[in-house]
PDB file of N, CA and C in Angstrom:
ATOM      1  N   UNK A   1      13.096   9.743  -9.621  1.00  0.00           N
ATOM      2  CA  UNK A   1      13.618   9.342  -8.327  1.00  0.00           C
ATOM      3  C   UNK A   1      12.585   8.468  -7.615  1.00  0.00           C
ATOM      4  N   UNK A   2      13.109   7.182  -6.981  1.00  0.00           N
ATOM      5  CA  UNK A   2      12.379   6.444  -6.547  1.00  0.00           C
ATOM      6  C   UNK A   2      11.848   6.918  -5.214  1.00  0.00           C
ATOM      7  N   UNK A   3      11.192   6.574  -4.303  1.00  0.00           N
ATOM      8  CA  UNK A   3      10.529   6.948  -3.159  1.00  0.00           C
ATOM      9  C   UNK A   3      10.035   5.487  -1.903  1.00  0.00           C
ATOM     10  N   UNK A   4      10.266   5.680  -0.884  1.00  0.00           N
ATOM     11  CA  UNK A   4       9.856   4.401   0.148  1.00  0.00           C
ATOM     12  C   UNK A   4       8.447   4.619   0.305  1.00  0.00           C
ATOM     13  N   UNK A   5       7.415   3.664   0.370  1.00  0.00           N
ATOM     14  CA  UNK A   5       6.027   3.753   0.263  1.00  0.00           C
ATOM     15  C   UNK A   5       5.769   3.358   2.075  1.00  0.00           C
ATOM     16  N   UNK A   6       4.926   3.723   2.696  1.00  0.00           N
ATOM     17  CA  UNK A   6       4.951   3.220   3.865  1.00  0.00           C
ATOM     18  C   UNK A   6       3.226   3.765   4.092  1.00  0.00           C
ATOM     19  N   UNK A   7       2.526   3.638   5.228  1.00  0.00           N
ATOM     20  CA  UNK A   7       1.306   3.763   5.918  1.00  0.00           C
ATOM     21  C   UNK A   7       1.622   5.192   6.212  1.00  0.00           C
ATOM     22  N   UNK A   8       0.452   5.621   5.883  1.00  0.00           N
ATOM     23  CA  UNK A   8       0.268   6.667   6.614  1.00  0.00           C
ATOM     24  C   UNK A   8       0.091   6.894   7.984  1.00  0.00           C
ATOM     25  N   UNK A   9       0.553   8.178   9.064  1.00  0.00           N
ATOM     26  CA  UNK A   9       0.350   8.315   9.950  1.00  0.00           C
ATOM     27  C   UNK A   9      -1.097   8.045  10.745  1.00  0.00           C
ATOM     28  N   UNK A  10      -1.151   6.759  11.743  1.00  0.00           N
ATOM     29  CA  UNK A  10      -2.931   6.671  11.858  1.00  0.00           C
ATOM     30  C   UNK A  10      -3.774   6.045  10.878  1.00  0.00           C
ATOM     31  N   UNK A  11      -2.762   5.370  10.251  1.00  0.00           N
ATOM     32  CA  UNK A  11      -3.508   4.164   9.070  1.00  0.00           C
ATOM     33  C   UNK A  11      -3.032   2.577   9.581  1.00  0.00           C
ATOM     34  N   UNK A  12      -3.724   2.022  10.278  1.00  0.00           N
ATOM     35  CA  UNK A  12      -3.502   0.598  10.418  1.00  0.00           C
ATOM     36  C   UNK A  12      -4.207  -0.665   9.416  1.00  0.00           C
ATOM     37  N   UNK A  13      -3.354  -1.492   8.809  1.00  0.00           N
ATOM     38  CA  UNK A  13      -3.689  -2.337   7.762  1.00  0.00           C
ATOM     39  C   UNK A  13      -3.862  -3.931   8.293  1.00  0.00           C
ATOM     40  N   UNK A  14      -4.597  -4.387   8.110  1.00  0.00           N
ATOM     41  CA  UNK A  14      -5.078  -5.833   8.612  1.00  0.00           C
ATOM     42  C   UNK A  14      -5.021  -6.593   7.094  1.00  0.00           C
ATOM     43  N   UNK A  15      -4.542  -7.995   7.108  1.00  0.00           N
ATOM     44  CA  UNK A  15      -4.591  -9.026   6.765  1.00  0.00           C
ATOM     45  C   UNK A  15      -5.866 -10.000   6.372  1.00  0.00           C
ATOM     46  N   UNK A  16      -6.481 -10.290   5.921  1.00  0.00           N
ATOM     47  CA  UNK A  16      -7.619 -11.102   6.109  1.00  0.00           C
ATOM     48  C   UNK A  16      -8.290 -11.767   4.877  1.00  0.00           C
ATOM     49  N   UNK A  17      -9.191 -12.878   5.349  1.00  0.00           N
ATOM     50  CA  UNK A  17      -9.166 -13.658   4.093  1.00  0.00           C
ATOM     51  C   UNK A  17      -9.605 -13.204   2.688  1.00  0.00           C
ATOM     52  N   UNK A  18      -9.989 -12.406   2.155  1.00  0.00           N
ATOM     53  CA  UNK A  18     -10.674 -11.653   1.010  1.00  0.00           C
ATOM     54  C   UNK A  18      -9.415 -10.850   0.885  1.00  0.00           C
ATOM     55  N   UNK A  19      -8.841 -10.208   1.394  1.00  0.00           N
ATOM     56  CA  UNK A  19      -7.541  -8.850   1.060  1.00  0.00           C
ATOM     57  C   UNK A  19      -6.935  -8.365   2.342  1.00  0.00           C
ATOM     58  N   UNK A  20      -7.229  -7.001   1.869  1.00  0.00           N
ATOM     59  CA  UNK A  20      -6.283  -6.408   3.494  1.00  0.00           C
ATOM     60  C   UNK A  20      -7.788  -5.508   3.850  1.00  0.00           C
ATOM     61  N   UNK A  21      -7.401  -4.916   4.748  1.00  0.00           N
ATOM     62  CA  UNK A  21      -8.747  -3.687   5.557  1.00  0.00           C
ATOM     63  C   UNK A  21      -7.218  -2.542   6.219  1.00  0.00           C
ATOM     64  N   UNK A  22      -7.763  -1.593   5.347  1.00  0.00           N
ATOM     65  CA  UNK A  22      -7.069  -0.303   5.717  1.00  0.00           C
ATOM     66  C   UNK A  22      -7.941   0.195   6.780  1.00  0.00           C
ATOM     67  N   UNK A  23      -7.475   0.962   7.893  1.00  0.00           N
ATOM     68  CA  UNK A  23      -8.170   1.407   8.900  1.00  0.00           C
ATOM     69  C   UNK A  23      -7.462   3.022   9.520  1.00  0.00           C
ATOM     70  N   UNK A  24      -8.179   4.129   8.903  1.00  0.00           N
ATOM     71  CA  UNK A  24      -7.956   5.459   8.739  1.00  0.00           C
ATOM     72  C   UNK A  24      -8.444   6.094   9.954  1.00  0.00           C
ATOM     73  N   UNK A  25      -7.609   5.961  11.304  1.00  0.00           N
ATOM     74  CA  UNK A  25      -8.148   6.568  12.735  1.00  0.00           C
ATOM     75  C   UNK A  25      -8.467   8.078  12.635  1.00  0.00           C
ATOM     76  N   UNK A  26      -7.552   8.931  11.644  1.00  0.00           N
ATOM     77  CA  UNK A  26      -8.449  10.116  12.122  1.00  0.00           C
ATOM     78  C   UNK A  26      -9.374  10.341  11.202  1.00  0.00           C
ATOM     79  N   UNK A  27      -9.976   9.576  10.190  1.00  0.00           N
ATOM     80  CA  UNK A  27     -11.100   9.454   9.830  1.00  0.00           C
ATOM     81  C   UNK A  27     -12.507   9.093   9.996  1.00  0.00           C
ATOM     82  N   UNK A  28     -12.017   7.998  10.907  1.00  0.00           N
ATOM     83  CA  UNK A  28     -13.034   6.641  11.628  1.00  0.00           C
ATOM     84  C   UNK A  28     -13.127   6.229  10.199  1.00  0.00           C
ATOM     85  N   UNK A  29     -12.317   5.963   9.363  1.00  0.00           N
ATOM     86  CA  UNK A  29     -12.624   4.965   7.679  1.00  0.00           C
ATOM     87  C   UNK A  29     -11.897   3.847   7.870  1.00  0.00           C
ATOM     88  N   UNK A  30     -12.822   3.200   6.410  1.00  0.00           N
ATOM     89  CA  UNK A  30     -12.285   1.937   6.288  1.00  0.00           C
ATOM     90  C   UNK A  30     -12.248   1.924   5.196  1.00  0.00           C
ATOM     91  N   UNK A  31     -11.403   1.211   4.666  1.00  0.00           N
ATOM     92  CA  UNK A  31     -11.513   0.659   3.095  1.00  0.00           C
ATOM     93  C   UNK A  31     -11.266  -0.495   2.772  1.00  0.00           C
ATOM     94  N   UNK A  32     -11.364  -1.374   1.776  1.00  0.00           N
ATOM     95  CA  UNK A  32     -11.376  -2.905   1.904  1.00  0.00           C
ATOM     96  C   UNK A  32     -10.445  -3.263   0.345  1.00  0.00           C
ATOM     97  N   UNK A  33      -9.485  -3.697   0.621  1.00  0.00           N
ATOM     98  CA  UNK A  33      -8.848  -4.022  -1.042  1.00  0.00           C
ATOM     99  C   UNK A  33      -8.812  -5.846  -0.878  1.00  0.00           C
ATOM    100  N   UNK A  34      -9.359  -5.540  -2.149  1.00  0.00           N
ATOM    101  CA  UNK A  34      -9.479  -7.025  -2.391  1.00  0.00           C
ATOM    102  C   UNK A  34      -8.122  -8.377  -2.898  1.00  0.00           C
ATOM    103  N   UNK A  35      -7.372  -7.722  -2.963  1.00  0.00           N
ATOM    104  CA  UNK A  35      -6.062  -8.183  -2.746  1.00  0.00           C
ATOM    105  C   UNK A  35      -4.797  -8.301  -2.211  1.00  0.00           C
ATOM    106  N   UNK A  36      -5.311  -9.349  -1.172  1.00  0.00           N
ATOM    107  CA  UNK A  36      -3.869  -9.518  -0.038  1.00  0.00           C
ATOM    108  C   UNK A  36      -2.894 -10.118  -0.376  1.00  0.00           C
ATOM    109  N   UNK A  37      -3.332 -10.568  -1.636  1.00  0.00           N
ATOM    110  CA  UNK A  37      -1.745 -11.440  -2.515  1.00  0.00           C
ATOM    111  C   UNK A  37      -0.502 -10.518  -3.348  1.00  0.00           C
ATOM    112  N   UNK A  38      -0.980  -9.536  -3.390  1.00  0.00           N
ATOM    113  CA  UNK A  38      -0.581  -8.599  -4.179  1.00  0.00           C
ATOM    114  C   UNK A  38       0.232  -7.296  -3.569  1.00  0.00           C
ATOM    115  N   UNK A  39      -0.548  -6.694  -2.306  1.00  0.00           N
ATOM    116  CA  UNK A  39      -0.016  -6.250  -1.205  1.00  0.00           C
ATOM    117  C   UNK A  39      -0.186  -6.480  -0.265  1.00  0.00           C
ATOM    118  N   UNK A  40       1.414  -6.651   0.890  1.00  0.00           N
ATOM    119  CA  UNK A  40       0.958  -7.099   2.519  1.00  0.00           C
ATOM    120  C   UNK A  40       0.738  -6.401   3.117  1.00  0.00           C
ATOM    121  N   UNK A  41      -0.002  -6.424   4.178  1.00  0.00           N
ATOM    122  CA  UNK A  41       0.706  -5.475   5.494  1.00  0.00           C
ATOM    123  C   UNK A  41       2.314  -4.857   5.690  1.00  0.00           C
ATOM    124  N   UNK A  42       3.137  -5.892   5.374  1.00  0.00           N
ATOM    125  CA  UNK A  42       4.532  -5.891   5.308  1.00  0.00           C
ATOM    126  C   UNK A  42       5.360  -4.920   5.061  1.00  0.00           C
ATOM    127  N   UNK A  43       4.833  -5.148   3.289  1.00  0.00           N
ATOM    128  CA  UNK A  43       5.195  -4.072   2.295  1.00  0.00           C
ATOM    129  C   UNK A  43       5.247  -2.708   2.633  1.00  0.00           C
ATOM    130  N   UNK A  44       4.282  -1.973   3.376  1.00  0.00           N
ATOM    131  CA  UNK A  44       3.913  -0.936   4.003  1.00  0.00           C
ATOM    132  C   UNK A  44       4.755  -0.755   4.989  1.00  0.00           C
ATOM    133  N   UNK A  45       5.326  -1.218   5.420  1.00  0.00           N
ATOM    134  CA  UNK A  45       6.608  -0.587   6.969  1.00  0.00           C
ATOM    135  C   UNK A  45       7.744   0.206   6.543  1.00  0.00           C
ATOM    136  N   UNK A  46       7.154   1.009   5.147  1.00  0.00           N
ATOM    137  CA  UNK A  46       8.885   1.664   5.283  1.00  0.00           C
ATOM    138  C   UNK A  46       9.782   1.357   4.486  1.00  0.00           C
ATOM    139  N   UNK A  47      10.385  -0.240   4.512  1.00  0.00           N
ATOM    140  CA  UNK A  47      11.849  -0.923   3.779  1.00  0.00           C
ATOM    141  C   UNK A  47      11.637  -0.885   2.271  1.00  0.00           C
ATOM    142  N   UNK A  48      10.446  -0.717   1.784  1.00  0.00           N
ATOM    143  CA  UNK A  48      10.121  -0.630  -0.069  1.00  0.00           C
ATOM    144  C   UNK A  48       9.888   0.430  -1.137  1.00  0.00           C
ATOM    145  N   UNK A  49      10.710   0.287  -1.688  1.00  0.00           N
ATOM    146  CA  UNK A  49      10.485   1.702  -2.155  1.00  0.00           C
ATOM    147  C   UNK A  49       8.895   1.492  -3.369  1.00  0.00           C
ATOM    148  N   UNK A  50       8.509   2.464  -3.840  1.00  0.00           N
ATOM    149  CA  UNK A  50       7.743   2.505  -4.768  1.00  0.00           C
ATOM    150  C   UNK A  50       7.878   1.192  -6.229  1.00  0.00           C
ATOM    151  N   UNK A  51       8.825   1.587  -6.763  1.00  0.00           N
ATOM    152  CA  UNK A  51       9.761   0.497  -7.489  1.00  0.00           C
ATOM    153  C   UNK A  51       9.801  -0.803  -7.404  1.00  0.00           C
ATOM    154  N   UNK A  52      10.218  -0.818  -6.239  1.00  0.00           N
ATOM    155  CA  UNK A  52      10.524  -2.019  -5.802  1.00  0.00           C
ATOM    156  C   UNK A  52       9.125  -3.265  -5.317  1.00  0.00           C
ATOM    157  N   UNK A  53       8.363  -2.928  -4.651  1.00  0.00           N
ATOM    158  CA  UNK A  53       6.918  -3.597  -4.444  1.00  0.00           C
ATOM    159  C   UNK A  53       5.916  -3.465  -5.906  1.00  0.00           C
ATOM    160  N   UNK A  54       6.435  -2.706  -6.736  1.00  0.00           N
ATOM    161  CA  UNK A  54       5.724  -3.562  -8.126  1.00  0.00           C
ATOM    162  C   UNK A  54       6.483  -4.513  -8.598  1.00  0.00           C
ATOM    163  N   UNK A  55       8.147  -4.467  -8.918  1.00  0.00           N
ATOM    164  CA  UNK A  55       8.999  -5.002  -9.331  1.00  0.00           C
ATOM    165  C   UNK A  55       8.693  -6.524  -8.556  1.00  0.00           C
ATOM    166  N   UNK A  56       8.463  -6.710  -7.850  1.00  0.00           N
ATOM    167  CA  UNK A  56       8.144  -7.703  -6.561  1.00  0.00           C
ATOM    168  C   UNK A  56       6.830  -9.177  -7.600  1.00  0.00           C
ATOM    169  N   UNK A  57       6.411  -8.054  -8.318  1.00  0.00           N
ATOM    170  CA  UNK A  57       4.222  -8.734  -8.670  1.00  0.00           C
ATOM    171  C   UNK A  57       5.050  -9.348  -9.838  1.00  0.00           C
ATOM    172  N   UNK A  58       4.340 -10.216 -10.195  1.00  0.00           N
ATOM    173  CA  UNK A  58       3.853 -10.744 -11.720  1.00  0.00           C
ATOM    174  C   UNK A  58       3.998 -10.022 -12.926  1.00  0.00           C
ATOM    175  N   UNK A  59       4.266 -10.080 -13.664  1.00  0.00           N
ATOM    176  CA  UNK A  59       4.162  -8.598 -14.984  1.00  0.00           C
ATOM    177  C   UNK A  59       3.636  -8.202 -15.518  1.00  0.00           C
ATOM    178  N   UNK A  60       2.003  -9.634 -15.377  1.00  0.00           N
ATOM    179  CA  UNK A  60       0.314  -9.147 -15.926  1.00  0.00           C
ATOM    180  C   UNK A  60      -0.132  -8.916 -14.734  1.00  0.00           C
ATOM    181  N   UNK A  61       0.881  -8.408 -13.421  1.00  0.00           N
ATOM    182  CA  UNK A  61      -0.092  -7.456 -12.306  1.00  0.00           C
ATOM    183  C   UNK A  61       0.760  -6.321 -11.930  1.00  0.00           C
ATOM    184  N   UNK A  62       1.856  -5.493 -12.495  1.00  0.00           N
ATOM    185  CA  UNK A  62       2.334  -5.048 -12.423  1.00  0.00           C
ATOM    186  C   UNK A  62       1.944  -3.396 -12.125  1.00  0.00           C
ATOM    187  N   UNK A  63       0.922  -3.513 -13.330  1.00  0.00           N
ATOM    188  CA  UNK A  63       0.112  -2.177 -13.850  1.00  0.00           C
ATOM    189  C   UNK A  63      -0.879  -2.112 -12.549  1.00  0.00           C
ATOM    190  N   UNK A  64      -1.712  -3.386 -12.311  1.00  0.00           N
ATOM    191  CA  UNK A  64      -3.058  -3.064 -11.315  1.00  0.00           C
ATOM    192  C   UNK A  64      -2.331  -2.452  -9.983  1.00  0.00           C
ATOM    193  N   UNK A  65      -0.809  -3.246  -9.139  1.00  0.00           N
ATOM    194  CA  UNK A  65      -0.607  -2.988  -8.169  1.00  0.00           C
ATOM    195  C   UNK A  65       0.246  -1.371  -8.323  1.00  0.00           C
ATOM    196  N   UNK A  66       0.543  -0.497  -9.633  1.00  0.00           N
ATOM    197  CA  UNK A  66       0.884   0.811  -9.389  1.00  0.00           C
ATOM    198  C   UNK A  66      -0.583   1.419  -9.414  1.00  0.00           C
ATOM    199  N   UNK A  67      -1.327   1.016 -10.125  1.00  0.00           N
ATOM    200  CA  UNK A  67      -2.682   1.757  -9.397  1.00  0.00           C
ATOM    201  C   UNK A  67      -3.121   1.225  -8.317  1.00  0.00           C
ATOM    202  N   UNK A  68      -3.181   0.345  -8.010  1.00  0.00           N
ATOM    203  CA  UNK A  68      -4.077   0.449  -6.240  1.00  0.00           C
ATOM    204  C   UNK A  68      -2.804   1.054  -5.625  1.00  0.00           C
ATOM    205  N   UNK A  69      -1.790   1.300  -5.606  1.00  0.00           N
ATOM    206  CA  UNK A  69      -0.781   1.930  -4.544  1.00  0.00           C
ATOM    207  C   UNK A  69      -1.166   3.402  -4.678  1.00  0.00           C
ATOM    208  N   UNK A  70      -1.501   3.975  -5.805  1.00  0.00           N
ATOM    209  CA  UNK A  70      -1.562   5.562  -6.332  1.00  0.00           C
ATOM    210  C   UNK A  70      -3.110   5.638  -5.586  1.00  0.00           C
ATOM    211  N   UNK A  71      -3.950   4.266  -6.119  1.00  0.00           N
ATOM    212  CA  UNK A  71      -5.546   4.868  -4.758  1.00  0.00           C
ATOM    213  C   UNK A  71      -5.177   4.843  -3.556  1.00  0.00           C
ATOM    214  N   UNK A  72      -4.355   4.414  -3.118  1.00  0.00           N
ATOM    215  CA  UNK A  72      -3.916   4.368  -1.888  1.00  0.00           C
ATOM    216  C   UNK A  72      -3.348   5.577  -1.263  1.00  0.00           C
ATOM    217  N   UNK A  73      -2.805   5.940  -2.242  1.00  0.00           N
ATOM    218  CA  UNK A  73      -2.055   7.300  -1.859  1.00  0.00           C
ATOM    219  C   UNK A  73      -2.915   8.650  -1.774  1.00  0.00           C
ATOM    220  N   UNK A  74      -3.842   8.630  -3.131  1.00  0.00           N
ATOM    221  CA  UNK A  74      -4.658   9.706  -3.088  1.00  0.00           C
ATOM    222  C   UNK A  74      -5.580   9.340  -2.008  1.00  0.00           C
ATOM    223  N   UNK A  75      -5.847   8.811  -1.230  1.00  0.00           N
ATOM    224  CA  UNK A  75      -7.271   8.213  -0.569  1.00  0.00           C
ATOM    225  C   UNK A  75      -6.160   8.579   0.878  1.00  0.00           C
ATOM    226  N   UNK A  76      -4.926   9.297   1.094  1.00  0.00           N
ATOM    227  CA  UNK A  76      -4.249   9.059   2.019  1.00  0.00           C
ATOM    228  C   UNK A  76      -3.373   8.177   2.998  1.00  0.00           C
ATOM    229  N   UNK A  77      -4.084   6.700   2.287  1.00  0.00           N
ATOM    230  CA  UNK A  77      -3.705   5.411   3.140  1.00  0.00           C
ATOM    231  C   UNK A  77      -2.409   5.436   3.350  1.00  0.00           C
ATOM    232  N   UNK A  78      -1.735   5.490   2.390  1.00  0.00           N
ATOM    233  CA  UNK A  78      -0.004   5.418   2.382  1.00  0.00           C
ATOM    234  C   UNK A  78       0.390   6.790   2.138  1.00  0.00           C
ATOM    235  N   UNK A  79       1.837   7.186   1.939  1.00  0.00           N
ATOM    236  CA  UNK A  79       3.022   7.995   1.644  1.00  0.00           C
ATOM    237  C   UNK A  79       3.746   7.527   1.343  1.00  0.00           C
ATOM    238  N   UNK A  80       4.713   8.812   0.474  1.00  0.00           N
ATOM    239  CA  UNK A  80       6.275   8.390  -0.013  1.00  0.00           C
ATOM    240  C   UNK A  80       7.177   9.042   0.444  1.00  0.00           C
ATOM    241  N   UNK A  81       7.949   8.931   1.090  1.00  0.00           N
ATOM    242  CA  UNK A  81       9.195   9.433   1.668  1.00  0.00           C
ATOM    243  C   UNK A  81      10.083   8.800   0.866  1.00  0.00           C
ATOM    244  N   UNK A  82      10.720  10.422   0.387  1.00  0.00           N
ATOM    245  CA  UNK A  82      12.242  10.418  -0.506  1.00  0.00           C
ATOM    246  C   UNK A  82      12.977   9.743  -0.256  1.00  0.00           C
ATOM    247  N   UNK A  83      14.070   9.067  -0.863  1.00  0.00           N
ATOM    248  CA  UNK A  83      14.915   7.710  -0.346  1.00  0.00           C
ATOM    249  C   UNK A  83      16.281   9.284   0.194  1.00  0.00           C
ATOM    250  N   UNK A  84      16.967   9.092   1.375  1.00  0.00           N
ATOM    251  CA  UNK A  84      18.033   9.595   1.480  1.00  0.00           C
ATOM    252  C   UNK A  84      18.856   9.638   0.961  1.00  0.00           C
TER     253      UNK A  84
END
């Protein structure tokens, strides 16, 4: 079963020239991914499911962007909420 990927509660994601900057308020963290081509800010609001934002990449980046989404997840940055 697929799942919608979105930010975690208190995770704000910035844009910027090198990648994105995750920003973890009840942590005071940061983390820095080096690829903003790959994932947006965007992607993260909710409308995508898991599936669907790899399905989205290239097919020789297919594999890297389900692992940085899964560090993302274990590291807290994002969640998956069950599709209704």
């Amino acid at each position: 079963m697929d799942s919608i990927i979105k930010l975690s509660p208190g995770v704000r994601v910035r844009k910027e020239a090198f990648g994105l900057i995750f920003y973890d308020a009840k942590k005071s963290d940061i983390t820095l991914v080096r690829s903003a081509e790959v994932v947006l800010p965007g992607h993260l609001d909710g409308t995508y499911t898991w599936a669907s934002l790899i399905k989205l990449q290239p097919a020789e980046k297919q594999k890297s962007v389900a692992q940085l989404l899964e560090s993302l997840k274990q590291k807290g940055l994002v969640c998956e909420q069950p599709l209704s």
